[in-house]
C-alpha atoms as a PDB file:
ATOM      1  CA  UNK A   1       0.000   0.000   0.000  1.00  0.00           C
ATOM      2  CA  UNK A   2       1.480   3.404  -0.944  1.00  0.00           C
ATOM      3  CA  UNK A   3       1.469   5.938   1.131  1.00  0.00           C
ATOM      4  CA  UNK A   4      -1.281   7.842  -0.798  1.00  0.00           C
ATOM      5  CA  UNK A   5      -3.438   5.408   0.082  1.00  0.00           C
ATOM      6  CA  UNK A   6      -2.166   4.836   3.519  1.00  0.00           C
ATOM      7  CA  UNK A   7      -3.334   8.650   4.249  1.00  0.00           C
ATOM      8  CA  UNK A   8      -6.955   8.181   2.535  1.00  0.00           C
ATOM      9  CA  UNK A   9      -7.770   4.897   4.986  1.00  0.00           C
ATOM     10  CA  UNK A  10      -6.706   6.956   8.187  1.00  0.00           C
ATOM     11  CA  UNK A  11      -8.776  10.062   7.044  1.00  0.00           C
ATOM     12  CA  UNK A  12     -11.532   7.463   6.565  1.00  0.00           C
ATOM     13  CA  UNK A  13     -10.940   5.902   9.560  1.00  0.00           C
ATOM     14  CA  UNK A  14     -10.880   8.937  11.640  1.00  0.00           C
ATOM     15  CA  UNK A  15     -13.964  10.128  10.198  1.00  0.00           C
ATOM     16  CA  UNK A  16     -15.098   7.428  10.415  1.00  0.00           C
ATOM     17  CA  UNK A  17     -14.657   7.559  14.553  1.00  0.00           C
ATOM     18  CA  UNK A  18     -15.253  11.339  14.682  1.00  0.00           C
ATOM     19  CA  UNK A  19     -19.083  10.862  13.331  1.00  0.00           C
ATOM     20  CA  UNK A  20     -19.917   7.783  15.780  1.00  0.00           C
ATOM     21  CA  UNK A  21     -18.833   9.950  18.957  1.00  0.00           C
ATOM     22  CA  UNK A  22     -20.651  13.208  17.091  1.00  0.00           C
ATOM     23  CA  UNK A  23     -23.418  10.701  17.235  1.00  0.00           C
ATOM     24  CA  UNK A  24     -22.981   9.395  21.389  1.00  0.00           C
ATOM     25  CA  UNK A  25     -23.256  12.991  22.164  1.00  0.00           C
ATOM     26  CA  UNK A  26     -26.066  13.776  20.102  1.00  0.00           C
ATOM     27  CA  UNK A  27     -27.996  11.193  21.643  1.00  0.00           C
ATOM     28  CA  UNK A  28     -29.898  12.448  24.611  1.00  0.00           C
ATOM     29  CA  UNK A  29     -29.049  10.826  27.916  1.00  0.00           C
ATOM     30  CA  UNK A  30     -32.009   8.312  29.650  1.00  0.00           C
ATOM     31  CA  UNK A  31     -33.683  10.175  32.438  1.00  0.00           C
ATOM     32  CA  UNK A  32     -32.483   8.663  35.809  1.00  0.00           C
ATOM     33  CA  UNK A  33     -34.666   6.844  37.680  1.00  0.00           C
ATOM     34  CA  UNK A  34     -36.799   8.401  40.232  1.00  0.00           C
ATOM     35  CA  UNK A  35     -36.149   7.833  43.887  1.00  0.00           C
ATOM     36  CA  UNK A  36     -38.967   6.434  45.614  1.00  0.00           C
ATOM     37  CA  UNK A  37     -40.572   8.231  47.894  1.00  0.00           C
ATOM     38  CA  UNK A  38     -39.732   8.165  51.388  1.00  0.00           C
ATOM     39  CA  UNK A  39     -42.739   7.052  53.295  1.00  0.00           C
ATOM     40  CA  UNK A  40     -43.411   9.434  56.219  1.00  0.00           C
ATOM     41  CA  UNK A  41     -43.263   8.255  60.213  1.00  0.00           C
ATOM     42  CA  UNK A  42     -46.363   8.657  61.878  1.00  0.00           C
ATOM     43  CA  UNK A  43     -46.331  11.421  64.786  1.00  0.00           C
ATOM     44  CA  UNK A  44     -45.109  10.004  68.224  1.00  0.00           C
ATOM     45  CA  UNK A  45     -48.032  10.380  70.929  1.00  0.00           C
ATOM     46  CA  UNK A  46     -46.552  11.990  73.965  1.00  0.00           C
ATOM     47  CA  UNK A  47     -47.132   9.796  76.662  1.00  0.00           C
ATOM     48  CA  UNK A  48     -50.238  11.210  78.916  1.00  0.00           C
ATOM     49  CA  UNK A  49     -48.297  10.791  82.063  1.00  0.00           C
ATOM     50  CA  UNK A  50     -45.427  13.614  80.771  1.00  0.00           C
ATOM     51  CA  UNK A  51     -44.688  16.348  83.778  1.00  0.00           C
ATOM     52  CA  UNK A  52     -43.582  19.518  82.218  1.00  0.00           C
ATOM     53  CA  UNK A  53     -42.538  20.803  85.810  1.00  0.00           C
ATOM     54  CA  UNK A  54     -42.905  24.521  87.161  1.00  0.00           C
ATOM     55  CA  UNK A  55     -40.950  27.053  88.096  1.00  0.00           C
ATOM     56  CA  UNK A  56     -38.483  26.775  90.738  1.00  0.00           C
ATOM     57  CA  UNK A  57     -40.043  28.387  94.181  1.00  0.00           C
ATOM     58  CA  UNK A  58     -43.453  29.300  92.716  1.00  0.00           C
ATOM     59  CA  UNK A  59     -46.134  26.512  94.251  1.00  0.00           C
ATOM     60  CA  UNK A  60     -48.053  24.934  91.868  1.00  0.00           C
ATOM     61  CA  UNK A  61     -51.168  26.420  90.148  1.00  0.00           C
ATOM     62  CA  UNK A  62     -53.713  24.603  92.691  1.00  0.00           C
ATOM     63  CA  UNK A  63     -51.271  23.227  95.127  1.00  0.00           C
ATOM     64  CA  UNK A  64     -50.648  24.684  98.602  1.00  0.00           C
ATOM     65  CA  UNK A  65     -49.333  28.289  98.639  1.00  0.00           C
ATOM     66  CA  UNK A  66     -51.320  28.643  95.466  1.00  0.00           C
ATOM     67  CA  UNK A  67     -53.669  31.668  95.666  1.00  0.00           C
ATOM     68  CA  UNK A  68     -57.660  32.019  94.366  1.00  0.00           C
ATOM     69  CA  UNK A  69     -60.428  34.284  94.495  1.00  0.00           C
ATOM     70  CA  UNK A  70     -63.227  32.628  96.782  1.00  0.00           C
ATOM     71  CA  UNK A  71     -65.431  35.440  95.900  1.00  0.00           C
ATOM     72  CA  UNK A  72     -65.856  39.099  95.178  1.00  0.00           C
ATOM     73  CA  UNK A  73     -67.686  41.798  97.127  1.00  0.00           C
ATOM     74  CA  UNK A  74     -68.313  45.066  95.585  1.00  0.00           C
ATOM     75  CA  UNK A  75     -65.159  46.525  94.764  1.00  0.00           C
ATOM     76  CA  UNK A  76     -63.383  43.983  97.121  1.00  0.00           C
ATOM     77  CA  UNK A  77     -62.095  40.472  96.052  1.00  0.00           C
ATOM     78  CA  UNK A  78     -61.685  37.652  99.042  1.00  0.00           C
ATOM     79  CA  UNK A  79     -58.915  35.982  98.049  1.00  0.00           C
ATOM     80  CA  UNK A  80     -57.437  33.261 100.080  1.00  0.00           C
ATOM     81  CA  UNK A  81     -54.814  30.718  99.833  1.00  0.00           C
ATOM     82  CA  UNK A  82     -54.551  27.221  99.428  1.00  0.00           C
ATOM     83  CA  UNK A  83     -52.956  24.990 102.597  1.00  0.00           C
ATOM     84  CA  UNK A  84     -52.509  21.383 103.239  1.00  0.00           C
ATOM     85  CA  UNK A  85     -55.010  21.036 105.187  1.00  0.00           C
ATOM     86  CA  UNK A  86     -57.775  22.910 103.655  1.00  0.00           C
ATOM     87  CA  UNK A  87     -57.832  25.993 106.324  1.00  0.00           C
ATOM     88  CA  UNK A  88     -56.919  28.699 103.628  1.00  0.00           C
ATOM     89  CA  UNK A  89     -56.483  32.269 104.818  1.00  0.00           C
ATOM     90  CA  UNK A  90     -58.302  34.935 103.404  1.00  0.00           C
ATOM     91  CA  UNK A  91     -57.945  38.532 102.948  1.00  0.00           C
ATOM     92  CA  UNK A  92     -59.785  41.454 101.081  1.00  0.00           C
ATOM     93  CA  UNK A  93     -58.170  42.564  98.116  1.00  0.00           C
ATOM     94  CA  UNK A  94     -58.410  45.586  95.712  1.00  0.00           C
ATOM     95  CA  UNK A  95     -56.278  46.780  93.016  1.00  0.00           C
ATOM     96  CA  UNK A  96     -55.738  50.775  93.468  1.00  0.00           C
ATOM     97  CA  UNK A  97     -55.524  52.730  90.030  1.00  0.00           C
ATOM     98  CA  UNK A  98     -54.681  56.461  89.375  1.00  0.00           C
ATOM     99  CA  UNK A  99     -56.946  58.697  87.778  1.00  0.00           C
ATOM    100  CA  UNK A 100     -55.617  57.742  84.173  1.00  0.00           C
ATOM    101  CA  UNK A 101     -56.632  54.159  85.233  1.00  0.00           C
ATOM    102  CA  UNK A 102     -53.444  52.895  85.393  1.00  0.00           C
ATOM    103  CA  UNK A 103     -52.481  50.014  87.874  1.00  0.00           C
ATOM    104  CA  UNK A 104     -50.517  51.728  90.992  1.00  0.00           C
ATOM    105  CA  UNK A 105     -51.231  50.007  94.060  1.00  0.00           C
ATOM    106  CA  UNK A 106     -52.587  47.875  96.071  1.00  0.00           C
ATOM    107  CA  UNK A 107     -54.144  46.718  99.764  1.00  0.00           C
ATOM    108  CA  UNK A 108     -54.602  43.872 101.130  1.00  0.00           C
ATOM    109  CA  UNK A 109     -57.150  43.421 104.573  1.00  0.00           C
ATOM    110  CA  UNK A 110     -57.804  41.015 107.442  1.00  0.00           C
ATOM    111  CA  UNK A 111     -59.668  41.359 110.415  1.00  0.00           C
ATOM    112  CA  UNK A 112     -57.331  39.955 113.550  1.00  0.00           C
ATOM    113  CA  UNK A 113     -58.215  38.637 117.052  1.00  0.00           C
ATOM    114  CA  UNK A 114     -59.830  39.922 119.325  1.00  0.00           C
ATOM    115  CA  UNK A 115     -58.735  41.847 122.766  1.00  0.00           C
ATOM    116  CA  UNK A 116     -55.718  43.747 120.551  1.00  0.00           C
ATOM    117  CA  UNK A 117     -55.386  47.286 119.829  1.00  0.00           C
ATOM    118  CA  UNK A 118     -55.619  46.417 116.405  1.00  0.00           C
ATOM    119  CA  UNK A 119     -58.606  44.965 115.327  1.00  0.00           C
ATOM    120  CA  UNK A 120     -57.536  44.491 111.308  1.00  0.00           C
ATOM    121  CA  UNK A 121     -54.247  44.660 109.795  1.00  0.00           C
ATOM    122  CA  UNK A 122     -53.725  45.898 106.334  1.00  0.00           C
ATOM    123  CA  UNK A 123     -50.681  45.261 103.843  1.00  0.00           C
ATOM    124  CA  UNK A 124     -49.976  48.383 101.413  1.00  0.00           C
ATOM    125  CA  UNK A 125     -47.752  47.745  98.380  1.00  0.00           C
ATOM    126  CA  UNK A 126     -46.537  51.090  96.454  1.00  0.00           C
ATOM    127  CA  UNK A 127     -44.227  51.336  93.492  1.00  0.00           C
ATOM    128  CA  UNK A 128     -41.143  51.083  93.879  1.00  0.00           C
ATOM    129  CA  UNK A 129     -40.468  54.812  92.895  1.00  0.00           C
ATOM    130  CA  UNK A 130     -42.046  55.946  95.785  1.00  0.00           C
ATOM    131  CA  UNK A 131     -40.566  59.066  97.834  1.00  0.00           C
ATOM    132  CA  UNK A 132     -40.056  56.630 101.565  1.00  0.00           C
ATOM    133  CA  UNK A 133     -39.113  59.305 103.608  1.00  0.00           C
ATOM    134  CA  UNK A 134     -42.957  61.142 102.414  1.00  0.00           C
ATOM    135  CA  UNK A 135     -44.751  57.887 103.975  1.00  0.00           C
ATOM    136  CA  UNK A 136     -48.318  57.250 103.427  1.00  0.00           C
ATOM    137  CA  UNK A 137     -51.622  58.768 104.002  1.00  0.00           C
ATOM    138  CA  UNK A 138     -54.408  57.188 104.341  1.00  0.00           C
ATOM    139  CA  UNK A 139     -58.163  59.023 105.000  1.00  0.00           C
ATOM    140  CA  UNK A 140     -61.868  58.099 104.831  1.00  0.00           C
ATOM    141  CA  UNK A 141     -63.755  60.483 103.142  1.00  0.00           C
ATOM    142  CA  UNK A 142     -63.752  63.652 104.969  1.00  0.00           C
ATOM    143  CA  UNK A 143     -62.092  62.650 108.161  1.00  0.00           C
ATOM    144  CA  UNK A 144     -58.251  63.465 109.448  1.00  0.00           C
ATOM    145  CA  UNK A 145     -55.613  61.772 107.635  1.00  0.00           C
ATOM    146  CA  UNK A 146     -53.346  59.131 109.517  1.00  0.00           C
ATOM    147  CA  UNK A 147     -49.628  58.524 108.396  1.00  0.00           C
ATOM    148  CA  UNK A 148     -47.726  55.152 107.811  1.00  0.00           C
ATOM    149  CA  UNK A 149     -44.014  54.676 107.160  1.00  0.00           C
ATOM    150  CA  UNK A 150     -43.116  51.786 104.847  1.00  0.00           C
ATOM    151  CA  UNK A 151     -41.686  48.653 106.599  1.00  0.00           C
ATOM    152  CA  UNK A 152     -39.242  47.510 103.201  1.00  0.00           C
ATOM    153  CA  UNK A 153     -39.220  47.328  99.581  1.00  0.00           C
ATOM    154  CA  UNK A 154     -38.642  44.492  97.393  1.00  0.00           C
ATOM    155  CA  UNK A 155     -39.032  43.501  93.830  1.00  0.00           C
ATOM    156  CA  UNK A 156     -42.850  43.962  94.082  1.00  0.00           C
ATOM    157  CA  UNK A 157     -42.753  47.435  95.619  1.00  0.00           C
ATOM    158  CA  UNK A 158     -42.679  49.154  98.773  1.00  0.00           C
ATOM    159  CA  UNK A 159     -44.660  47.941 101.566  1.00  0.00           C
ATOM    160  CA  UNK A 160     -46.576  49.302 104.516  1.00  0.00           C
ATOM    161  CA  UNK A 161     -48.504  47.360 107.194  1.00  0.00           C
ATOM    162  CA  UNK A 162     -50.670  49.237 108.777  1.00  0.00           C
ATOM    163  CA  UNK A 163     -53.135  48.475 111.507  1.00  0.00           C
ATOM    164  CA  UNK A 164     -56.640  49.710 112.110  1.00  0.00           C
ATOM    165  CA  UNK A 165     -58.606  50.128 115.611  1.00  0.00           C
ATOM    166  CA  UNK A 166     -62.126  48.644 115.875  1.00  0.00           C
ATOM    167  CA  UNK A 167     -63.069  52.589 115.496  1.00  0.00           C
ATOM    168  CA  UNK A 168     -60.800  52.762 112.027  1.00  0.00           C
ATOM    169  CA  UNK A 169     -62.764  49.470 110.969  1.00  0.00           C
ATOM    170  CA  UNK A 170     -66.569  51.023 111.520  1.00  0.00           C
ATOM    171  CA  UNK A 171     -65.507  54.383 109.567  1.00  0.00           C
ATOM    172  CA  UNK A 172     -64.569  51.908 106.721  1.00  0.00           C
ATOM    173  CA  UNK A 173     -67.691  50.127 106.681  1.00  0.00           C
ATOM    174  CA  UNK A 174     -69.699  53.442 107.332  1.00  0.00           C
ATOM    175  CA  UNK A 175     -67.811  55.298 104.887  1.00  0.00           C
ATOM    176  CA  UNK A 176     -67.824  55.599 100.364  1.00  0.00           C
ATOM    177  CA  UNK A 177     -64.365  55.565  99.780  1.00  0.00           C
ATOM    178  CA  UNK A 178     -60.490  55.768 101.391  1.00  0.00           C
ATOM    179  CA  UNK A 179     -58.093  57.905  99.811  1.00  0.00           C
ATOM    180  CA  UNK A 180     -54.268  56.925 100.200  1.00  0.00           C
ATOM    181  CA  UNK A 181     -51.650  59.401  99.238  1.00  0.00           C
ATOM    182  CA  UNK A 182     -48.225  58.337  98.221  1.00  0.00           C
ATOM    183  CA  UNK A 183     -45.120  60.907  96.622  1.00  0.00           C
ATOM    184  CA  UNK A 184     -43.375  59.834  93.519  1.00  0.00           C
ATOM    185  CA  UNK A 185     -39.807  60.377  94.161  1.00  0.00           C
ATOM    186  CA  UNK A 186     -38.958  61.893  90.765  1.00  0.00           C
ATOM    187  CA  UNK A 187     -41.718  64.867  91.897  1.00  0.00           C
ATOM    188  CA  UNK A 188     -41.554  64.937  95.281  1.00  0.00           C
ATOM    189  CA  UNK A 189     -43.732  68.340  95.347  1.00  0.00           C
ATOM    190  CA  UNK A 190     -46.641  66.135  93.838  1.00  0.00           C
ATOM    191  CA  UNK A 191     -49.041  63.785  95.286  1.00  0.00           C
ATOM    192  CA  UNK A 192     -50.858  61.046  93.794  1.00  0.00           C
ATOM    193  CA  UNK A 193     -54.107  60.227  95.400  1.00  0.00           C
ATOM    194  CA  UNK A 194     -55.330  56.696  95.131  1.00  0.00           C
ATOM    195  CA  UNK A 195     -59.271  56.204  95.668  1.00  0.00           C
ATOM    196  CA  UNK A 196     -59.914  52.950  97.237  1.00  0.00           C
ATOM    197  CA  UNK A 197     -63.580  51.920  97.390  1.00  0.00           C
ATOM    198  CA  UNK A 198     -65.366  50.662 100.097  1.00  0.00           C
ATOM    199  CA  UNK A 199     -68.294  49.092  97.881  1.00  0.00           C
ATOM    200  CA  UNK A 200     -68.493  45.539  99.541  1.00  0.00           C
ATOM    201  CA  UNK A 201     -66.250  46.695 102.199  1.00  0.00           C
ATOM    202  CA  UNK A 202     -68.433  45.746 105.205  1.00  0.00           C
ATOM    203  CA  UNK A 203     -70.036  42.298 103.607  1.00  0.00           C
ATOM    204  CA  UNK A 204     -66.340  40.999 102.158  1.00  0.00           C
ATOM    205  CA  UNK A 205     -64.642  41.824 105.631  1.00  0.00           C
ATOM    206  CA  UNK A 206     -67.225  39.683 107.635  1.00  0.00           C
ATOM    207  CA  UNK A 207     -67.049  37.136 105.017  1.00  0.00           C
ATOM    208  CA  UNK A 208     -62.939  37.064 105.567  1.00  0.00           C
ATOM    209  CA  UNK A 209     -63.285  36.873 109.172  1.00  0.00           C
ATOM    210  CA  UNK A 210     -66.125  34.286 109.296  1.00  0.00           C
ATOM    211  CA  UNK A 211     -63.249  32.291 106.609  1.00  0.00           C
ATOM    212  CA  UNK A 212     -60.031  32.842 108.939  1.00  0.00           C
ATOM    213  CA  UNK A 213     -62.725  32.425 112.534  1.00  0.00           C
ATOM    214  CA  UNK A 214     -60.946  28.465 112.424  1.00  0.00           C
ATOM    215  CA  UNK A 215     -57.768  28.934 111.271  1.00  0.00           C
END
């Protein structure tokens, strides 16, 4: 074979080889096969005897410590708290707002034995911006304002426990309304007057004392 025709047989041949791999990449590529689909695992049912625990020092929502209204009186709610042996103390307790009806205070009541110079004792919780050294005043309706100093102050507020003579306790059921007078302590030349009402005042503090009579 000459080497003419040497040349034409590789030029075929190469041509040749050229077309058939022109042809493998014209041809288009089988689609892959599609995955099956993975089957999806049913929801696990919590068991019903889970305990998703409570808050470290806070009793639980109806255990002992645990506090509820027992009823409401007027303006007045009795609210008493659970024991372990079912002899829950009650006191009377409103929520004091300021004349833009915002949330400021608050007192809590109780009648306490008798033969003591104090015949009901009275917890008083002001903001904690409260002017201490200004005390508290406390009045019913028209009559002469008595004083209170604040005992301590903790995350809740400032506190004041005050107690009332028998005396004290009549002009509250006799009267409309207490007025209790604290001094913010960025404007200590101002005074914010809290109304407390004593709507209910005479039927919730017999109901608290009849309560607390066997504890």
């Amino acid at each position: 074979m000459s080497i003419t025709d040497l040349t034409r047989v590789c030029a075929i041949t190469l041509s040749l080889g050229l077309g058939t791999a022109a042809v493998a990449q014209e041809t288009p590529a089988a689609p892959a096969a599609e995955a099956p689909a993975a089957e999806t695992a049913p929801a696990a049912e919590a068991p019903a005897d889970l305990n998703m625990g409570q808050t470290e020092g806070q009793p639980a929502a109806d255990g002992p410590g645990s506090t509820y209204v027992a009823a409401t009186h007027g303006a007045w709610e009795q609210r008493c708290i659970r024991s372990e042996d079912g002899s829950d103390p009650c006191q009377l307790y409103q929520l004091l707002k300021d004349k833009d009806g915002n949330s400021v205070a608050e007192i809590s009541l109780f009648a306490l034995p008798a033969g003591q110079q104090a015949a009901a004792g009275a917890t008083i919780i002001a903001p904690l911006e409260t002017l201490l050294t200004a005390q508290l005043s406390l009045k019913v309706d028209s009559a002469a304002a008595k004083v209170y100093p604040f005992t301590w102050c903790s995350q809740v507020g400032c506190v004041s426990r005050v107690g009332f003579t028998q005396a004290e306790v009549d002009g509250f059921k006799k009267g409309n309304k207490a007025t209790i007078t604290i001094v913010p302590v960025v404007a200590p030349d101002e005074k914010v007057l809290l109304d407390v009402s004593l709507s209910g005042f005479t039927a919730g503090y017999d109901a608290v004392a009849a309560a607390n009579a066997g504890n």
